[in-house]
Protein backbone atom coordinates (compact mmCIF):
# COMPACT_ATOMS: atom_id res chain seq x y z
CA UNK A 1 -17.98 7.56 -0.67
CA UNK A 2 -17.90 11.66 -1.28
CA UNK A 3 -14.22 12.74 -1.25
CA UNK A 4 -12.76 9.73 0.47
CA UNK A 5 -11.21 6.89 -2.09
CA UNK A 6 -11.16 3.20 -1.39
CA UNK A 7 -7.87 2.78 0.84
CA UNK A 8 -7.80 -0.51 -1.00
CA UNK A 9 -7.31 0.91 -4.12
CA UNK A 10 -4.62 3.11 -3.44
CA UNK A 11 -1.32 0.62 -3.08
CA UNK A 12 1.26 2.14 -4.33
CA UNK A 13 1.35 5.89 -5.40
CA UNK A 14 1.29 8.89 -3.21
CA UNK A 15 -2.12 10.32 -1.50
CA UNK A 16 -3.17 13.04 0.62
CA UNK A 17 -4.34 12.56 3.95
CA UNK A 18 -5.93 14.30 7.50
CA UNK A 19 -5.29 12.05 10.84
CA UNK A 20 -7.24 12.46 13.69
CA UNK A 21 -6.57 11.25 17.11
CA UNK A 22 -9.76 11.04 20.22
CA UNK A 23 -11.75 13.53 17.52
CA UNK A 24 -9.40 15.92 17.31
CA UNK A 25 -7.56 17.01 14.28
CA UNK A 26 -3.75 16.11 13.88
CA UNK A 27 -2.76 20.05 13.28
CA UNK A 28 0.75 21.86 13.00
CA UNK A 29 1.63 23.79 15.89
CA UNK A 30 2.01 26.93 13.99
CA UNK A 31 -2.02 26.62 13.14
CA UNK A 32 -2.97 25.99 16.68
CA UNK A 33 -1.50 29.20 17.96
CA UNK A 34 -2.65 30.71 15.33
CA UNK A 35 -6.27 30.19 15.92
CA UNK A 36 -5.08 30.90 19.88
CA UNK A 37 -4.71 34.75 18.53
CA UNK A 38 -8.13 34.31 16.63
CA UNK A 39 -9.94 34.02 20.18
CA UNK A 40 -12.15 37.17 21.45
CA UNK A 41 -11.85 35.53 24.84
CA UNK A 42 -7.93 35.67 25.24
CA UNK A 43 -5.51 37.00 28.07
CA UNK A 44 -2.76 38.86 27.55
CA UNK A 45 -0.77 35.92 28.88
CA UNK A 46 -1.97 33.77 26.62
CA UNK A 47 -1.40 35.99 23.52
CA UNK A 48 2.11 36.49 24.44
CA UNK A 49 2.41 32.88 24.67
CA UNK A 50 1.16 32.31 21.38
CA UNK A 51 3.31 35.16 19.73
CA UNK A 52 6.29 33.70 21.41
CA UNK A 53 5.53 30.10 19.71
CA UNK A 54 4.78 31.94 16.35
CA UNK A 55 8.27 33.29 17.10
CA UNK A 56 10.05 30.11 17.37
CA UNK A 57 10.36 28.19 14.06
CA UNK A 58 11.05 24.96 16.38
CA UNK A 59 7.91 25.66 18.57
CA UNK A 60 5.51 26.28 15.20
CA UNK A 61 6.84 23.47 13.75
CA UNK A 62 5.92 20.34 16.30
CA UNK A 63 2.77 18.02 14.78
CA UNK A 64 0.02 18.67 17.46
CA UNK A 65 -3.97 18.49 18.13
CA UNK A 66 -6.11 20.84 17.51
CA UNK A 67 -7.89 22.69 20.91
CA UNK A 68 -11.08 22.05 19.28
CA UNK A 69 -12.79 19.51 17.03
CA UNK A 70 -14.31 21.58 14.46
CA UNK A 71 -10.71 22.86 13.03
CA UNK A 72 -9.40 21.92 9.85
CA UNK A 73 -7.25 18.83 9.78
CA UNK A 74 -3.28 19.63 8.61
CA UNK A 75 -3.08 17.58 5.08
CA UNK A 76 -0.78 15.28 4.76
CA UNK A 77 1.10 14.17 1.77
CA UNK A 78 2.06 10.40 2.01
CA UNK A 79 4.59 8.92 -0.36
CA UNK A 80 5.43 5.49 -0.62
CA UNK A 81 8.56 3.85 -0.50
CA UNK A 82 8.24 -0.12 -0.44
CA UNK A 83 5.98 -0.66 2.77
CA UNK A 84 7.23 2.88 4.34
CA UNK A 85 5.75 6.48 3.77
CA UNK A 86 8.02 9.62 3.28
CA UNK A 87 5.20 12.51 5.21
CA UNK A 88 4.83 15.99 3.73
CA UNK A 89 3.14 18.53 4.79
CA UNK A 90 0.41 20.19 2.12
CA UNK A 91 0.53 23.62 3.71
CA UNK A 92 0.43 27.49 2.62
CA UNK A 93 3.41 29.38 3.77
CA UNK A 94 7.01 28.18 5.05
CA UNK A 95 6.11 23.97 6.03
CA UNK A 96 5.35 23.96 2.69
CA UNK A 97 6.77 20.70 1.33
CA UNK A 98 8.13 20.25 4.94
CA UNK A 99 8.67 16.35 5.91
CA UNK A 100 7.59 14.79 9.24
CA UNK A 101 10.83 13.54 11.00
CA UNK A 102 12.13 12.27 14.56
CA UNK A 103 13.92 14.98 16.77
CA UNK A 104 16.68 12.95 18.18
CA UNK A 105 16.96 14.05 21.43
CA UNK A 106 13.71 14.00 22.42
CA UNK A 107 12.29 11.69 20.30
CA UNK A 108 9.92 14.03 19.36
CA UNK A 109 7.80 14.55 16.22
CA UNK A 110 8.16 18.14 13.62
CA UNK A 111 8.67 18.90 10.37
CA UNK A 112 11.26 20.51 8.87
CA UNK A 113 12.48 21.20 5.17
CA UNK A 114 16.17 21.01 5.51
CA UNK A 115 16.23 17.42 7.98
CA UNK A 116 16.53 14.26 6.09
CA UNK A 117 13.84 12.01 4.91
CA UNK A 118 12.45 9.52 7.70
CA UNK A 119 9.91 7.35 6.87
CA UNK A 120 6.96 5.33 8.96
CA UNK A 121 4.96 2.48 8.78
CA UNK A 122 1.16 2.52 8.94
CA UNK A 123 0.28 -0.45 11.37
CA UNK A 124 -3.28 -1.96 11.48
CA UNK A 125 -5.35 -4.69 13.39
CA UNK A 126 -2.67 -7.94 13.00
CA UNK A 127 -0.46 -6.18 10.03
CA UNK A 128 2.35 -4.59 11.75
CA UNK A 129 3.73 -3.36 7.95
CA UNK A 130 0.37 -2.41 6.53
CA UNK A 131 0.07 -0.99 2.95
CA UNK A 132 -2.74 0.47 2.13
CA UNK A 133 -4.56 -2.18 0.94
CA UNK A 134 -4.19 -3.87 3.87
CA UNK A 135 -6.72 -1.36 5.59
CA UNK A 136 -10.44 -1.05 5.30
CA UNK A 137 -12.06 1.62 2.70
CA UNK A 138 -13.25 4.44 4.36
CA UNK A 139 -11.80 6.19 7.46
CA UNK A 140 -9.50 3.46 9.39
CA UNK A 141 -8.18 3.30 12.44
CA UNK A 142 -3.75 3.44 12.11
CA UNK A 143 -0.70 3.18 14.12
CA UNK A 144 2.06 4.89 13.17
CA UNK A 145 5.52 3.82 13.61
CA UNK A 146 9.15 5.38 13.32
CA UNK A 147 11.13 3.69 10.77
CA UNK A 148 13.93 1.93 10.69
CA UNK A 149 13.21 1.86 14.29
CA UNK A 150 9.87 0.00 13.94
CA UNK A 151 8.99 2.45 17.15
CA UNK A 152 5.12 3.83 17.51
CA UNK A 153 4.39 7.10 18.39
CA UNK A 154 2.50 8.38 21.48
CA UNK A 155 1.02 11.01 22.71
CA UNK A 156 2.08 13.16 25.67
CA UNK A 157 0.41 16.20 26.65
CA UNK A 158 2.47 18.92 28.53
CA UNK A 159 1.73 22.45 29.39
CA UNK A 160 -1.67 21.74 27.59
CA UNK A 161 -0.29 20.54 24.08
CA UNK A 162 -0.01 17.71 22.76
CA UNK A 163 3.18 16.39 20.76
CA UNK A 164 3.75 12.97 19.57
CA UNK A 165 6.95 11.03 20.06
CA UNK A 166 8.48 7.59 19.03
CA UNK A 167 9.20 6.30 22.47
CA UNK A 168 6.67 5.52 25.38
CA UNK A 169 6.74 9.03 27.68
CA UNK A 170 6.78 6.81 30.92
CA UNK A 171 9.63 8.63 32.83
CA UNK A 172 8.30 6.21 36.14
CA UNK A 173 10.37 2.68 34.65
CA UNK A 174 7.68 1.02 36.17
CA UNK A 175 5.23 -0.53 33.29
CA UNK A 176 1.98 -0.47 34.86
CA UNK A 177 2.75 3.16 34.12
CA UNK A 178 3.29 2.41 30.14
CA UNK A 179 1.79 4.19 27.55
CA UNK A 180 -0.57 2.93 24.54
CA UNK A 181 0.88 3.64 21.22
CA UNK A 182 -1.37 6.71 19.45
CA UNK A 183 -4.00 5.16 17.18
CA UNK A 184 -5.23 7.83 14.50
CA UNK A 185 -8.00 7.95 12.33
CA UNK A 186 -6.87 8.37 8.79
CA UNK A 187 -9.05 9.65 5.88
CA UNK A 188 -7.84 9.28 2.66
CA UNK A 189 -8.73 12.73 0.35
CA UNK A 190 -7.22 11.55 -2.77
């Protein structure tokens, strides 16, 4: 079991989490272009880029993927509220404490210390309002879903990045063009 707890036994108090999504850890923006400056192999283009982001507290602060696989997962702190999870980041430096939430406009997912608490819903095979118990022990497969619009979140990639928002990207209309809702991997740390 090594540092992962039975999902099943955690119901109803707060744990700490890393999602993944296709492999690739669920990071904060901020650490991805950070480890953009740690490259040897970077263009000056790219580094301005990246100091530009750094810049930006709204650019740093988007949920995103990792550019590789081996990087270390953001933690996540998740804290229950009935059948709905307040997110927090567990993270050194200013998105300390900072909460997940919905940009309105754009639908789009950050974090941000001063916004007010949203919550989500964990979704799993045939339980649209999963607790945790609901879910296998181990790493699961998860949906999750905007609350109190019952929305999932997807993935769109632009410009290379990925950020996850609570409506389908499909600018088309047409649905044959629709988007699957992101399913993570979650693994519970304690």
């Amino acid at each position: 079991m090594g540092n992962c707890m039975s999902l099943a036994k955690i119901n109803n108090k707060s744990f700490t989490a890393n999602l993944y999504l296709d492999g690739f850890p669920v990071v904060l923006n901020q650490q991805r272009l950070q480890q953009t400056l740690r490259h040897k192999r970077i263009t000056q283009g790219e580094k301005l880029d990246a100091e530009v982001g750094l810049a930006d507290s709204r650019t740093s602060s988007f949920i995103t993927l990792a550019d590789h696989e081996d990087e270390n997962p953001l933690l996540l702190k998740f804290v229950p509220e009935g059948n709905r999870y307040a997110i927090k980041l567990v993270h050194p430096g200013v998105f300390d404490g900072a909460r997940l939430f919905i940009e309105d406009r754009t639908h789009n997912v950050l974090v941000s210390t001063s916004a007010p608490t949203q919550f989500f819903s964990i979704s799993t095979y045939g339980v649209p309002k999963a607790s945790l118990s609901n879910i296998a022990s181990g790493p699961a497969y998860i949906e999750l879903n905007s609350e109190p619009k019952d929305k999932p979140l997807y993935r769109q990639i632009t410009d290379g990045m990925s950020k996850f928002l609570d409506a389908d990207p499909n600018v088309t209309g047409h649905n044959a063009f629709n988007h699957k809702p992101a399913r993570f991997v979650i693994t519970v740390l304690e």
